[in-house]
Structure formats: C-alpha cells, structure tokens
C-alpha atoms as a PDB file:
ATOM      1  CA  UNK A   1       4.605   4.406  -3.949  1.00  0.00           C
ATOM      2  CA  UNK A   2       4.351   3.751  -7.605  1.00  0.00           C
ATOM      3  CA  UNK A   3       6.514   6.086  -8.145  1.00  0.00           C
ATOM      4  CA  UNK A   4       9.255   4.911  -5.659  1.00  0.00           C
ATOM      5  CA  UNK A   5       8.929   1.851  -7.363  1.00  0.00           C
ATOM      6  CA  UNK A   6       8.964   3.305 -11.081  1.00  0.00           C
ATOM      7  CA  UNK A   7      12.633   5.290 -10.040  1.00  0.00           C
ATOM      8  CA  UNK A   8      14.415   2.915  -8.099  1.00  0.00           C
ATOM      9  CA  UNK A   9      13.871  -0.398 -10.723  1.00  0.00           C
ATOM     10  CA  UNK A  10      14.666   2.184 -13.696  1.00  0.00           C
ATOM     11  CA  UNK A  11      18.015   3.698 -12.155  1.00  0.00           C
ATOM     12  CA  UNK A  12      19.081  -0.618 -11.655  1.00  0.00           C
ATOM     13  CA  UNK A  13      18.710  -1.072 -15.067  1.00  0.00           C
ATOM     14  CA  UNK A  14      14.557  -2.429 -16.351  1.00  0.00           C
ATOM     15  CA  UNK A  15      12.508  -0.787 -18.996  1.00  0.00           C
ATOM     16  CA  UNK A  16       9.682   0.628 -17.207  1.00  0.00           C
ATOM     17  CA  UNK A  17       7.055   2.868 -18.024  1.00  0.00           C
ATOM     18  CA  UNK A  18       4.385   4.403 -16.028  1.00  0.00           C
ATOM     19  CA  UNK A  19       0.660   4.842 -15.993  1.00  0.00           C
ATOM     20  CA  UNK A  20      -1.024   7.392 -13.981  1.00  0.00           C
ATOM     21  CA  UNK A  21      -4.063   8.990 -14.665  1.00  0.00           C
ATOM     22  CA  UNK A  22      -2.720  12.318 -12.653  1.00  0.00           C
ATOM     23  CA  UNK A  23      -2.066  14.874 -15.285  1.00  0.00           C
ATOM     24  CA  UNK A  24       0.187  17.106 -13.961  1.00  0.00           C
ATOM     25  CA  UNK A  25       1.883  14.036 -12.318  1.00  0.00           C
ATOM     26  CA  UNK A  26       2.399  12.648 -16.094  1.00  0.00           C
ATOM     27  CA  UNK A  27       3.177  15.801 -17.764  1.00  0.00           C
ATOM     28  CA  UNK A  28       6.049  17.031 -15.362  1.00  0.00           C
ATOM     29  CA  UNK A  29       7.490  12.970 -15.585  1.00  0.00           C
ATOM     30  CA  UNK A  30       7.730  13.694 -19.673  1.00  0.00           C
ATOM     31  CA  UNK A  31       9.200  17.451 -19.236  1.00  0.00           C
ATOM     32  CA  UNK A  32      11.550  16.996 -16.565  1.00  0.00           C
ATOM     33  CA  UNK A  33      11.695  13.264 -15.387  1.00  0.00           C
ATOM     34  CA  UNK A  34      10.636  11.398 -12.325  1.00  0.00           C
ATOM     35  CA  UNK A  35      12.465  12.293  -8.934  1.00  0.00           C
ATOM     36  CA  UNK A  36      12.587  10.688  -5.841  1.00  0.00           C
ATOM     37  CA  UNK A  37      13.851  11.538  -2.605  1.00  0.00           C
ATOM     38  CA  UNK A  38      14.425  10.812   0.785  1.00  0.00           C
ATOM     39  CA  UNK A  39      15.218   7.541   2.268  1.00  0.00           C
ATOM     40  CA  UNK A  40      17.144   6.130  -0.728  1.00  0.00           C
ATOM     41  CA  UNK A  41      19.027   9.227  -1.726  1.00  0.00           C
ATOM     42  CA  UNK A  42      18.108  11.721  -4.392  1.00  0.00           C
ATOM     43  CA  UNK A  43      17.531  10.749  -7.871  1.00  0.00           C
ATOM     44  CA  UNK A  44      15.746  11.857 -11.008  1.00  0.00           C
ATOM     45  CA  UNK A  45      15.047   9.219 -13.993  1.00  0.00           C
ATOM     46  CA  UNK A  46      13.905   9.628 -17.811  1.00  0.00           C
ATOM     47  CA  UNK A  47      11.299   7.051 -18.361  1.00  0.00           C
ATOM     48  CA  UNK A  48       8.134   7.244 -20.554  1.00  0.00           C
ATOM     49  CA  UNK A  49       4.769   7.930 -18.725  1.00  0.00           C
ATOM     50  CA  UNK A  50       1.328   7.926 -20.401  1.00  0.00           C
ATOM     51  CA  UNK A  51      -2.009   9.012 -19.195  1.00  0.00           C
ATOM     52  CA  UNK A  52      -3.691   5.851 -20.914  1.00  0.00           C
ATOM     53  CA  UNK A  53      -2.318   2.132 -20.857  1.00  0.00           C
ATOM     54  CA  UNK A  54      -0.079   1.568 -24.221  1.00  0.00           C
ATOM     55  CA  UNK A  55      -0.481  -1.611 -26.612  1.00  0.00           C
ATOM     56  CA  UNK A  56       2.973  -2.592 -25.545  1.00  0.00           C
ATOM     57  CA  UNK A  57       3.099  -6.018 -23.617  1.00  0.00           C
ATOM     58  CA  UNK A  58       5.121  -6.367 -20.538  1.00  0.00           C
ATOM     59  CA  UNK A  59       6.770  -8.523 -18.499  1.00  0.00           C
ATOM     60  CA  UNK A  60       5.825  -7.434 -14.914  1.00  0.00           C
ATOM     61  CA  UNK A  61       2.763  -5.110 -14.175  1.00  0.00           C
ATOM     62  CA  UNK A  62       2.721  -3.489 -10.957  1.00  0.00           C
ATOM     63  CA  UNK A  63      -0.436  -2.431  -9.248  1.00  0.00           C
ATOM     64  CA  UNK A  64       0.327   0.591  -7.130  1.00  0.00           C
ATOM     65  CA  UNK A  65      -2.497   2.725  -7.115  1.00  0.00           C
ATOM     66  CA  UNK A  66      -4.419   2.874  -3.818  1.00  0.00           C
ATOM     67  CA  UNK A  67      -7.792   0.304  -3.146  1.00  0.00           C
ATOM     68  CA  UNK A  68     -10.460   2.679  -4.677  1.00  0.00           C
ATOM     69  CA  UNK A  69      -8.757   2.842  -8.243  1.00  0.00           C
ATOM     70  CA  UNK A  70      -7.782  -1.014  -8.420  1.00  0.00           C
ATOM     71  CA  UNK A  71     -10.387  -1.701 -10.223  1.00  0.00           C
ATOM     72  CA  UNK A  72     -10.563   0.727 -12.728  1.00  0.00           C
ATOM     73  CA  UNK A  73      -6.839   0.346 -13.275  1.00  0.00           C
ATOM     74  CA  UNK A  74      -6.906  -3.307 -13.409  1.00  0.00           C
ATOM     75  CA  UNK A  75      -9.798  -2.925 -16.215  1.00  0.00           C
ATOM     76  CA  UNK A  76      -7.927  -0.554 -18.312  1.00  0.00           C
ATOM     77  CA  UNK A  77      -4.822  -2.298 -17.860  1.00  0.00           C
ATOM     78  CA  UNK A  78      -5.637  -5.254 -20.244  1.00  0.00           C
ATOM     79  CA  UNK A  79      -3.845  -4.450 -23.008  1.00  0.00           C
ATOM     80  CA  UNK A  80      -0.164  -5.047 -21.419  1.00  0.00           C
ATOM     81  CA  UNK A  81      -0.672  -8.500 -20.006  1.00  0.00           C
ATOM     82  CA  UNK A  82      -0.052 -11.670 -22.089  1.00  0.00           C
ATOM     83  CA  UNK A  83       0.106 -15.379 -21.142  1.00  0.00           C
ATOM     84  CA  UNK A  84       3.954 -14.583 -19.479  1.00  0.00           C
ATOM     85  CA  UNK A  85       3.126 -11.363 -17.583  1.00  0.00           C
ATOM     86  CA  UNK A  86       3.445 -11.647 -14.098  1.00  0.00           C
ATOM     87  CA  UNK A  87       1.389  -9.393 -11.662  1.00  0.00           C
ATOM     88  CA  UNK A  88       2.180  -7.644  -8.579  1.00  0.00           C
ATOM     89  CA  UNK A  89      -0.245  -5.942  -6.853  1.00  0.00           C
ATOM     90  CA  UNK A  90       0.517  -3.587  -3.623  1.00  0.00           C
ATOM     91  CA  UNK A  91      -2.139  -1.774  -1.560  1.00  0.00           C
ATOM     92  CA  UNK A  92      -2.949  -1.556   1.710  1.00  0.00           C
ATOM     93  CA  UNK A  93      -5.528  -3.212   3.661  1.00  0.00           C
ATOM     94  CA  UNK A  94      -7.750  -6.230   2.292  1.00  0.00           C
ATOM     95  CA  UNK A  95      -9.504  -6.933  -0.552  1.00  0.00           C
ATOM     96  CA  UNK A  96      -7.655  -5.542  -3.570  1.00  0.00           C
ATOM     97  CA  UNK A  97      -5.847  -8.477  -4.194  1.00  0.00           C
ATOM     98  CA  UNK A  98      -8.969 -10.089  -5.223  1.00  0.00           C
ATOM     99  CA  UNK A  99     -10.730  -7.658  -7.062  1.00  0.00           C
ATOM    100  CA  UNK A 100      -7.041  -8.252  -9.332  1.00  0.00           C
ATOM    101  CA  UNK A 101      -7.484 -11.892  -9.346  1.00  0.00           C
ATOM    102  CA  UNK A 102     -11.078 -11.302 -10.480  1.00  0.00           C
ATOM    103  CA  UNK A 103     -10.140  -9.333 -13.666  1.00  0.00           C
ATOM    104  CA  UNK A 104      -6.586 -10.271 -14.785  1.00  0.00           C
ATOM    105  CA  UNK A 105      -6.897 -14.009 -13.163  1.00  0.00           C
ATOM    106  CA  UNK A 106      -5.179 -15.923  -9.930  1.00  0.00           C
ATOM    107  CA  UNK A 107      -2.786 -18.204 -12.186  1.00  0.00           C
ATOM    108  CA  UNK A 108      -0.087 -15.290 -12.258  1.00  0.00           C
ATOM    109  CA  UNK A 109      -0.462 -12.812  -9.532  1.00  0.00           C
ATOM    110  CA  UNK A 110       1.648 -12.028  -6.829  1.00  0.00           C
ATOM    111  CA  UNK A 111       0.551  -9.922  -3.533  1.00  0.00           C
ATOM    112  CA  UNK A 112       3.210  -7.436  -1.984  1.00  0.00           C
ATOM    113  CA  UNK A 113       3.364  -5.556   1.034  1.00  0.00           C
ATOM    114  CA  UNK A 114       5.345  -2.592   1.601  1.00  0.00           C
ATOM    115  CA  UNK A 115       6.438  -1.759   5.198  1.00  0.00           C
ATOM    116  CA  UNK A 116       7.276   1.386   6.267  1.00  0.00           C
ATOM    117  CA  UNK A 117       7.559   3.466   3.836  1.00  0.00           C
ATOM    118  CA  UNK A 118       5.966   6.747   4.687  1.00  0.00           C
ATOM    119  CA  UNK A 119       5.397   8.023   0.812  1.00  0.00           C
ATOM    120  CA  UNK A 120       3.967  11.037  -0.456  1.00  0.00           C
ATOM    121  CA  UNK A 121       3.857  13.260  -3.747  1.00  0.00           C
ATOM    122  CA  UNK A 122       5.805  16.396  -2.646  1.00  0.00           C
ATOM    123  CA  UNK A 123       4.351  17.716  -6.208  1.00  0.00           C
ATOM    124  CA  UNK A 124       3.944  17.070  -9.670  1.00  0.00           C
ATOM    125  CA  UNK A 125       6.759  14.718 -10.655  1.00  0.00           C
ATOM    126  CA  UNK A 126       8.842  14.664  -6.853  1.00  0.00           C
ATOM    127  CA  UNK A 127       7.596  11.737  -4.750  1.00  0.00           C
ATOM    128  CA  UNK A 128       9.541  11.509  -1.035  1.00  0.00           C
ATOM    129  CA  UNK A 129       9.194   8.631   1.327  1.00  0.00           C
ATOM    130  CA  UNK A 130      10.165   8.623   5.016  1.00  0.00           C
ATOM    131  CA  UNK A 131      11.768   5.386   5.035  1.00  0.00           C
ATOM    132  CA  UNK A 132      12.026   1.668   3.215  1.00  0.00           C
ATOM    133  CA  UNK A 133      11.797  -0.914   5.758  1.00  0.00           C
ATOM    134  CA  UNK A 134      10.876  -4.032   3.562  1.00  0.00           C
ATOM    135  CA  UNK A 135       9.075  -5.122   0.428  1.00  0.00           C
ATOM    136  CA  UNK A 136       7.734  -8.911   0.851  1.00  0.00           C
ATOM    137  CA  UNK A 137       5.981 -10.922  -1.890  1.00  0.00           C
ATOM    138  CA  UNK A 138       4.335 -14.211  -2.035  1.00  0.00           C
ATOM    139  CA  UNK A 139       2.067 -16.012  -4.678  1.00  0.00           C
ATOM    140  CA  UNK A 140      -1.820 -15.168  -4.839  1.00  0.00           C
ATOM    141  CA  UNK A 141      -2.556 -18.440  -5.586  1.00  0.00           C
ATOM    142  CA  UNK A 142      -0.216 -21.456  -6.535  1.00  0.00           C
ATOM    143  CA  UNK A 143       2.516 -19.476  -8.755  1.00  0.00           C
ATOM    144  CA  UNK A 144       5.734 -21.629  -8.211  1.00  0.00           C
ATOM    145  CA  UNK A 145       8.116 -19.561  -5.582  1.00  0.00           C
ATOM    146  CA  UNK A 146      10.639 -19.235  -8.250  1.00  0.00           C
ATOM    147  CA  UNK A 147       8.424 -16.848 -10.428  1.00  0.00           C
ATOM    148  CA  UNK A 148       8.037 -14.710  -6.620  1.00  0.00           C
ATOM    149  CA  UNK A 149      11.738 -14.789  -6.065  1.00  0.00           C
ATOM    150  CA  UNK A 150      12.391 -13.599  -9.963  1.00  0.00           C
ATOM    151  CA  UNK A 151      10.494 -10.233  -9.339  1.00  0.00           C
ATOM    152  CA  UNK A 152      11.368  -9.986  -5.255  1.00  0.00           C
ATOM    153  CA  UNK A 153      15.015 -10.193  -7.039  1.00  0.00           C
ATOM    154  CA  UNK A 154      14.529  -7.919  -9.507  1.00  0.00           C
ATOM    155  CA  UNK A 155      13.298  -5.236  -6.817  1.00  0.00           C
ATOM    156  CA  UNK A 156      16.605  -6.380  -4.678  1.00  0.00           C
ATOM    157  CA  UNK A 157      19.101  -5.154  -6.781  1.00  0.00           C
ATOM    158  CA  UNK A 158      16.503  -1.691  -7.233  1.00  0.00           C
ATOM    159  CA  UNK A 159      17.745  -1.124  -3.748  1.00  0.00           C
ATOM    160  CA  UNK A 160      14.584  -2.327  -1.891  1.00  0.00           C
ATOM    161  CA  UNK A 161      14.809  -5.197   0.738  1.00  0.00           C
ATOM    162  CA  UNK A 162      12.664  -7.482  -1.046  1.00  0.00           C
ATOM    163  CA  UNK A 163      11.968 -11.142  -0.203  1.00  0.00           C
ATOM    164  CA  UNK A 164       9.778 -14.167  -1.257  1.00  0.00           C
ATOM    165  CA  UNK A 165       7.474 -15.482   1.606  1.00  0.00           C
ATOM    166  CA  UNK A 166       5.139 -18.506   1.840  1.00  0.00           C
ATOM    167  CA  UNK A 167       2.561 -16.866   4.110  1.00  0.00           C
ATOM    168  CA  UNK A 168       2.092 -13.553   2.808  1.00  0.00           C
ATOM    169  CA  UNK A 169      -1.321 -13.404   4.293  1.00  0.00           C
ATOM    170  CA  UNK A 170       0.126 -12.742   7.815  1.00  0.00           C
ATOM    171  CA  UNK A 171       2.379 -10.387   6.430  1.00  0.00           C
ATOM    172  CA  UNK A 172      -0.858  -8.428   5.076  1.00  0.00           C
ATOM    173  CA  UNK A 173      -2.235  -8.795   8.598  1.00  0.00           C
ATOM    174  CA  UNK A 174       0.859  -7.607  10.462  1.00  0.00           C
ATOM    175  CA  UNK A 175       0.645  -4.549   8.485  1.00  0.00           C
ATOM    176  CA  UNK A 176      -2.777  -4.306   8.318  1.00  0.00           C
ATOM    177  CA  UNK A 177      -2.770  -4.220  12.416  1.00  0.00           C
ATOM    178  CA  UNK A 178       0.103  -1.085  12.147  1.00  0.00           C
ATOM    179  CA  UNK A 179      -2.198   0.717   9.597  1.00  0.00           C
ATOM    180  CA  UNK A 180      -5.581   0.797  11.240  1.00  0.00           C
ATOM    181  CA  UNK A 181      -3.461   1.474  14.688  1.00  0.00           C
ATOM    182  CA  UNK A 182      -2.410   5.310  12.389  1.00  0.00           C
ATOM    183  CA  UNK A 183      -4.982   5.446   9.534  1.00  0.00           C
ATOM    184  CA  UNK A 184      -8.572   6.777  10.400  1.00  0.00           C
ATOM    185  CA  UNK A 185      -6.567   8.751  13.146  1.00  0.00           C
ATOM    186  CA  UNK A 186      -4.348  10.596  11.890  1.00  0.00           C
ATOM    187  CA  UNK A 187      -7.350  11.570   8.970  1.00  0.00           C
ATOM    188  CA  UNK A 188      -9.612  12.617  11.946  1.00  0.00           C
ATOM    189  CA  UNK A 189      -6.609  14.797  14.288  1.00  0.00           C
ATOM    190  CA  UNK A 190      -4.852  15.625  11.602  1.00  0.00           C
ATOM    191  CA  UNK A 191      -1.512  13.922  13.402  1.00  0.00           C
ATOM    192  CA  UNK A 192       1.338  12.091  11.999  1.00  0.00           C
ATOM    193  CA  UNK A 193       1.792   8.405  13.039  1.00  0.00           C
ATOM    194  CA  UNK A 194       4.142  10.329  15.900  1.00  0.00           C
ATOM    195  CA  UNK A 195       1.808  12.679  17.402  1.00  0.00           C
ATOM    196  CA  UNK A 196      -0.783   9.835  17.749  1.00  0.00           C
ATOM    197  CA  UNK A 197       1.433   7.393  19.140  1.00  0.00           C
ATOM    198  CA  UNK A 198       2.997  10.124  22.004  1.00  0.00           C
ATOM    199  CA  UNK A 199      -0.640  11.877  22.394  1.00  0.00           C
ATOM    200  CA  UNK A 200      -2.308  10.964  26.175  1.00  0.00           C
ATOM    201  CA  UNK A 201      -6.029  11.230  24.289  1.00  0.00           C
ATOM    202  CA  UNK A 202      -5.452   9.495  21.229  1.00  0.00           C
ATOM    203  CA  UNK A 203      -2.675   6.971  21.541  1.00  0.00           C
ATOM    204  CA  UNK A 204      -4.719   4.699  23.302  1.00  0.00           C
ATOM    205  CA  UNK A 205      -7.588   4.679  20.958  1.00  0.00           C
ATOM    206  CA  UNK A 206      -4.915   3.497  18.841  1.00  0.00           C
ATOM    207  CA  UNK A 207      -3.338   1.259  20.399  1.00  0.00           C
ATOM    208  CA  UNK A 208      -6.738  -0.501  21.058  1.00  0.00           C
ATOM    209  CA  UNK A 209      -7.819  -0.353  17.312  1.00  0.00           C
ATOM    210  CA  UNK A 210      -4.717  -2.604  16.822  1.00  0.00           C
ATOM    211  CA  UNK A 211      -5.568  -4.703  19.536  1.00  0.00           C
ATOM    212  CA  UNK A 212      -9.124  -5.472  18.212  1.00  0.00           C
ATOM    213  CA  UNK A 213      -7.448  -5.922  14.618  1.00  0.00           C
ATOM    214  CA  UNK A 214      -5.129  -8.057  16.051  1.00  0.00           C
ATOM    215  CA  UNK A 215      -7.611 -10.272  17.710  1.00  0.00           C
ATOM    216  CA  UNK A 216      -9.944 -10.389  14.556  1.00  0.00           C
ATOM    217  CA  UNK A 217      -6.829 -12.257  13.330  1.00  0.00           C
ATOM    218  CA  UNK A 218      -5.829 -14.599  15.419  1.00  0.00           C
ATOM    219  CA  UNK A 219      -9.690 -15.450  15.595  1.00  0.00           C
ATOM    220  CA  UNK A 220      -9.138 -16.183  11.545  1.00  0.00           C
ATOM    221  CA  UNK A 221      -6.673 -18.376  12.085  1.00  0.00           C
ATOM    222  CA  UNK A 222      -4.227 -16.021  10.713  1.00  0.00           C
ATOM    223  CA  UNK A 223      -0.195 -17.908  11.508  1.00  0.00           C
ATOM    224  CA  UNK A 224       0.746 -14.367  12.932  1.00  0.00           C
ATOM    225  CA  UNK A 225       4.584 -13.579  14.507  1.00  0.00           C
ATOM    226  CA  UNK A 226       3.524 -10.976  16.825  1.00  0.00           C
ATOM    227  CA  UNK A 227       2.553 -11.422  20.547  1.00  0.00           C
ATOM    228  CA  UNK A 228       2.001  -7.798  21.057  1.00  0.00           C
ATOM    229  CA  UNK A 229       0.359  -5.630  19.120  1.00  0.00           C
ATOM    230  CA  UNK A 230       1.192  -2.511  20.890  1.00  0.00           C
ATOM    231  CA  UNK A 231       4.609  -2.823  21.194  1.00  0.00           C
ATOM    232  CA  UNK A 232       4.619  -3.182  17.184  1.00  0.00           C
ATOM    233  CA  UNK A 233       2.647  -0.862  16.174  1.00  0.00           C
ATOM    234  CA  UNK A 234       4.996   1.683  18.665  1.00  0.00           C
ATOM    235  CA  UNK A 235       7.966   0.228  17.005  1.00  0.00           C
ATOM    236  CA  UNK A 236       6.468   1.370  13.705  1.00  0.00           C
ATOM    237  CA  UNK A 237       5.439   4.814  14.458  1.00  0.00           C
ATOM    238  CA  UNK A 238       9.079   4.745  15.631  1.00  0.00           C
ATOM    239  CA  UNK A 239      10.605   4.299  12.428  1.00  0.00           C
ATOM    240  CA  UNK A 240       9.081   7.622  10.893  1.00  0.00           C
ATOM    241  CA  UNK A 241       6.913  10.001  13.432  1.00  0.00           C
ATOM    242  CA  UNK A 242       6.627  12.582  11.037  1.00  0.00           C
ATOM    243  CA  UNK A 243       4.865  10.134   7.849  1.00  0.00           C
ATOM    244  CA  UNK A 244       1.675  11.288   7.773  1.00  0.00           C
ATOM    245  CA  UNK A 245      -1.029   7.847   6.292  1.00  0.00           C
ATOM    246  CA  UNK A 246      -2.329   7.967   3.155  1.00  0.00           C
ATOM    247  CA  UNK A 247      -5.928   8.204   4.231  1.00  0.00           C
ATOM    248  CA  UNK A 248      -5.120  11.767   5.512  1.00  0.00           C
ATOM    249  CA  UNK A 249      -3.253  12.870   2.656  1.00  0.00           C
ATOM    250  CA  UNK A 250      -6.495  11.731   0.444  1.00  0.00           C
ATOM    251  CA  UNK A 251      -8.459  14.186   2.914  1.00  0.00           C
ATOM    252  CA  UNK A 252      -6.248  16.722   2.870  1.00  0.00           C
ATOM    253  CA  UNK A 253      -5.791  16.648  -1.015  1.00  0.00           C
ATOM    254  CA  UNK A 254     -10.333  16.450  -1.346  1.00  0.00           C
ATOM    255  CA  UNK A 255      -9.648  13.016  -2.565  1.00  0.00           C
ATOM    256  CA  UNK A 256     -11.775   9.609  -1.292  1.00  0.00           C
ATOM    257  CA  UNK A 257      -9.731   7.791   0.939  1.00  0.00           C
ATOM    258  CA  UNK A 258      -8.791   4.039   1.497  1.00  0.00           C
ATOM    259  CA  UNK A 259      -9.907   3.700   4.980  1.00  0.00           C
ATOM    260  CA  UNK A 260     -12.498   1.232   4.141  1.00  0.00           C
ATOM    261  CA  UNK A 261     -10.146  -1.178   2.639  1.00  0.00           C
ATOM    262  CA  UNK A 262      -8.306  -0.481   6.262  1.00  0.00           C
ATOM    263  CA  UNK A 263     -10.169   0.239   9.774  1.00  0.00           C
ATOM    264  CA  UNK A 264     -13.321  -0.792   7.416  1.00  0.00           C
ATOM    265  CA  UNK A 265     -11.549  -4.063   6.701  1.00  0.00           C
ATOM    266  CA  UNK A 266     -11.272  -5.367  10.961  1.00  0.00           C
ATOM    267  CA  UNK A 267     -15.657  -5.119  11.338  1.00  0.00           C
ATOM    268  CA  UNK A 268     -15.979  -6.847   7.985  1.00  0.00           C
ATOM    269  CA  UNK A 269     -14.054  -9.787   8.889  1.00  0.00           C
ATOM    270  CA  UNK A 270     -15.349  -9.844  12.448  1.00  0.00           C
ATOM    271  CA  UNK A 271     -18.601 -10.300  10.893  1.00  0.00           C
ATOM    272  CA  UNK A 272     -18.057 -13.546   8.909  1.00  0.00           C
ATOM    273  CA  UNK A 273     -16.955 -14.698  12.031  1.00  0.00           C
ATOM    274  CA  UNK A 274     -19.903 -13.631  14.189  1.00  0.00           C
ATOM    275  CA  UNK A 275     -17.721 -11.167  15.999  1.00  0.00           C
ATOM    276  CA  UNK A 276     -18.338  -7.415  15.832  1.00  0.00           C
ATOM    277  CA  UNK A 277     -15.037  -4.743  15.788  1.00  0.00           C
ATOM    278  CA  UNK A 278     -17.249  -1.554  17.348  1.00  0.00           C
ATOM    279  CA  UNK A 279     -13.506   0.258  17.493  1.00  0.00           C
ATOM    280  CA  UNK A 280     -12.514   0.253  13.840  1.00  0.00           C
ATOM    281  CA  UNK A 281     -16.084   0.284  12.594  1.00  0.00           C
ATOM    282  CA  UNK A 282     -16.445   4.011  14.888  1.00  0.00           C
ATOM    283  CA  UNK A 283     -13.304   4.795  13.211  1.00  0.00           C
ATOM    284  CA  UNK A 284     -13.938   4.024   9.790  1.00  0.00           C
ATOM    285  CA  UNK A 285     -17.339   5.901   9.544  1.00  0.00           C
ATOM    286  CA  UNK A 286     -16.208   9.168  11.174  1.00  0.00           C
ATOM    287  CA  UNK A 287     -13.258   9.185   8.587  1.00  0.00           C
ATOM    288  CA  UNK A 288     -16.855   8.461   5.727  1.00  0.00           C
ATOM    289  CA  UNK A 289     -18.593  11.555   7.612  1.00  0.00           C
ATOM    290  CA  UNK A 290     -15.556  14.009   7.119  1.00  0.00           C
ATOM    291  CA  UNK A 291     -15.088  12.947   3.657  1.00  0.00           C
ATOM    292  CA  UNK A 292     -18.495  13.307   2.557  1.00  0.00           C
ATOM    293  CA  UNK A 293     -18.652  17.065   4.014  1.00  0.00           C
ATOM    294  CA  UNK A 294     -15.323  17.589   2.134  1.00  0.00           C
ATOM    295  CA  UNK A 295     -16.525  17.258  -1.341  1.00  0.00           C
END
C-alpha cells in the first residue's frame, strides 16, 4: 500500500520519498522507478527511495508498513518529523495507532483506513492493487479537522477517494469486521476473499467470525453504520474475489503475519469486557501454528 500511496501523490504533483527496508524493493525503485498498476491505470514514477530514514524534515509522514514493523519504523523514523509534521498512520486491525502515538506523540497524528484495496508487490519495484474503494482519515486525538481535511485533500487530487471523518474509530471497526471475516482464512485454505465467501465449508466460518467481531463492537459502544455484518462483509468480497489478504501473502512469502493485530484483535477486546471471542481466538492461533512451522 505504501507504495500505491508513494505513486499516485508523486504523479499529482508532492515531493515524496520512500523508506523501505526491502532491498530489492529499494534498489529496483532507484534503477527503474516505482510502478503501479491495476485499479488506477498504469504508471511508473522517479522518486528517491532509501533503505534508512534521511535527515531531511517533512511535511507529512505516512505510516504504511504492516502492524509488526510499526514500531520499529516509527523508532527509526525520528529524524523527519519536526514540530509541523503531520502523521498518518494506516494499518489494519487495532493497536498500531497507539504504539505511533506512543513514540512520535498524539498532538499530530492522524489514523487512516483504506478500504478495499486488494494490494500486493507483483515484484521488486511493481505493486498492483485490485481495487480503491475509499481512503478515510480522522484525528488521533484532538488535531483540528482542518489539518485532516489538508492531507485527506492532498490524497484527493492523487486520485484516491479520500475524506475527513469525525468517528474514525467505527470506520476502523467496519473494516476491521470485513478483515477478520477473510484474514486468518484465506492464510489457513489458501483462498482468495472469493473462494471463501462462495465455499459451502468455509464461508460460514466466516461469516460468523464477522458476526462475533461485530458484536464485540457494538458491546464497546462502538457508533457503528452497519446492521448486518454478513451482508457487508459479502459486499466486500464482492468488490475483488480474486485479492488475496495480506496475512496470506506474509505466509506465502515466509514472512510473520498481522493476524494478531486482526482475528487476534476481536478476543482481546472481548476480554476487557468480560466477554470471550472463541471464533477469532481459534482462528488467530491456527494462523500462529502454521507460521511457526514455516520458519
């Protein structure tokens, strides 16, 4: 996603540079440039890319490396935030938000959530995503709306549909409830978010992890928009069947996935509330057992 990001805000114009810590990722940016395809066309883009974080300050920092490597990206990523810079930080699942707020402070940082995207790294300098839906953004904390809507704009005229919201915490939810529906899943079957949806065996394990996700929620409190679980997390499948979730990309690729920060996020917030999520929790520790016999 970083990457979709990185393309799409240089080709409208911004400075950007990117940060990875992927070598061949890095190398073939600098030899041949960053390309992206699929759902917004076909592009390729010069712009700088580094393998360590620069001295230059800048204006926005986006977060975009999955939940595992916030932390160490966060810490390394010191040396480009001033007073001014405003933060934007966009994982999935819980929690990563606040390990940023922890480190680079609450004052200045927005969350995003991407929707619907279905992005992968085709290879070394070629990401390709499945689809855009939406980008939304709202402040962390208390930064004033009109520091969101400055960057939500600025990722507007990139081509994304990008919007300020109040209550971005049921936005995280919402998409929290399609990911776990899709995540440990497709990681343990090896489906895409199609396959599970129209399979007789495993569609409704999924639809019931969303259900229990769902109903961790509106036991929070959380101001959802969405009476039916199923019927959204079908309409989101719909939008790309053949996306295959991050968490079995990881797998496939030998990598630690971010399932915990997903499925493992429903059975930790059941438990500050007394309530238990057995359907996630199964979920999220097969997905542990199969990475743990990968590496």
């Amino acid at each position: 996603m970083g990457s979709i990001y990185a393309a799409l805000l240089a080709s409208s114009g911004n400075q950007v540079l990117v940060i990875d810590t992927n070598d061949a990722h890095i190398d073939a940016i600098n030899k041949f440039g960053l390309r992206v395809s699929g759902a917004s066309g076909d592009r390729t883009v010069q712009i700088p890319a580094h393998k360590r974080v620069p001295v230059d300050e800048v204006e926005l920092l986006v977060v975009a490396v999955k939940g595992a490597h916030v932390q160490a990206a966060i810490s390394s990523a010191r040396g480009v935030v001033n007073a001014q810079t405003l933060i934007l930080t966009i994982q999935n699942g819980l929690g990563s938000s606040d390990a940023v707020a922890s480190v680079l402070g609450k004052e200045r940082l927005i969350v995003g959530i991407a929707q619907g995207f279905g992005a992968s790294l085709l290879k070394p300098g070629h990401a390709y995503h499945n689809d855009m839906k939406a980008i939304r953004m709202g402040a962390y904390d208390a930064l004033a709306l009109e520091d969101v809507s400055k960057v939500a704009a600025c990722f507007t005229q990139a081509g994304f549909d990008a919007e300020p919201v109040v209550d971005i915490e049921a936005m995280q939810w919402e998409k929290l409830i399609c990911n776990v529906a899709y995540s440990a899943l497709s990681a343990l079957t090896g489906f895409t978010v199609g396959e599970i949806m129209d399979d007789p065996q495993v569609g409704p394990v999924s639809q019931q992890a969303a259900i229990e996700a769902w109903e961790i929620a509106k036991a929070k409190g959380v101001n959802l928009q969405v009476d039916d679980p199923v019927q959204m997390v079908r309409n989101f499948a719909a939008r790309m069947p053949h996306a295959k979730p991050s968490v079995l990309l990881d797998l496939e690729a030998g990598r630690l996935s971010e399932v915990g920060m997903i499925n493992g996020a429903i059975p930790i917030e059941a438990q500050k509330l007394a309530l238990s999520a057995p359907v996630n929790e199964t979920l999220t520790a097969l997905v542990h057992s199969l990475e743990h016999r990968s590496r």
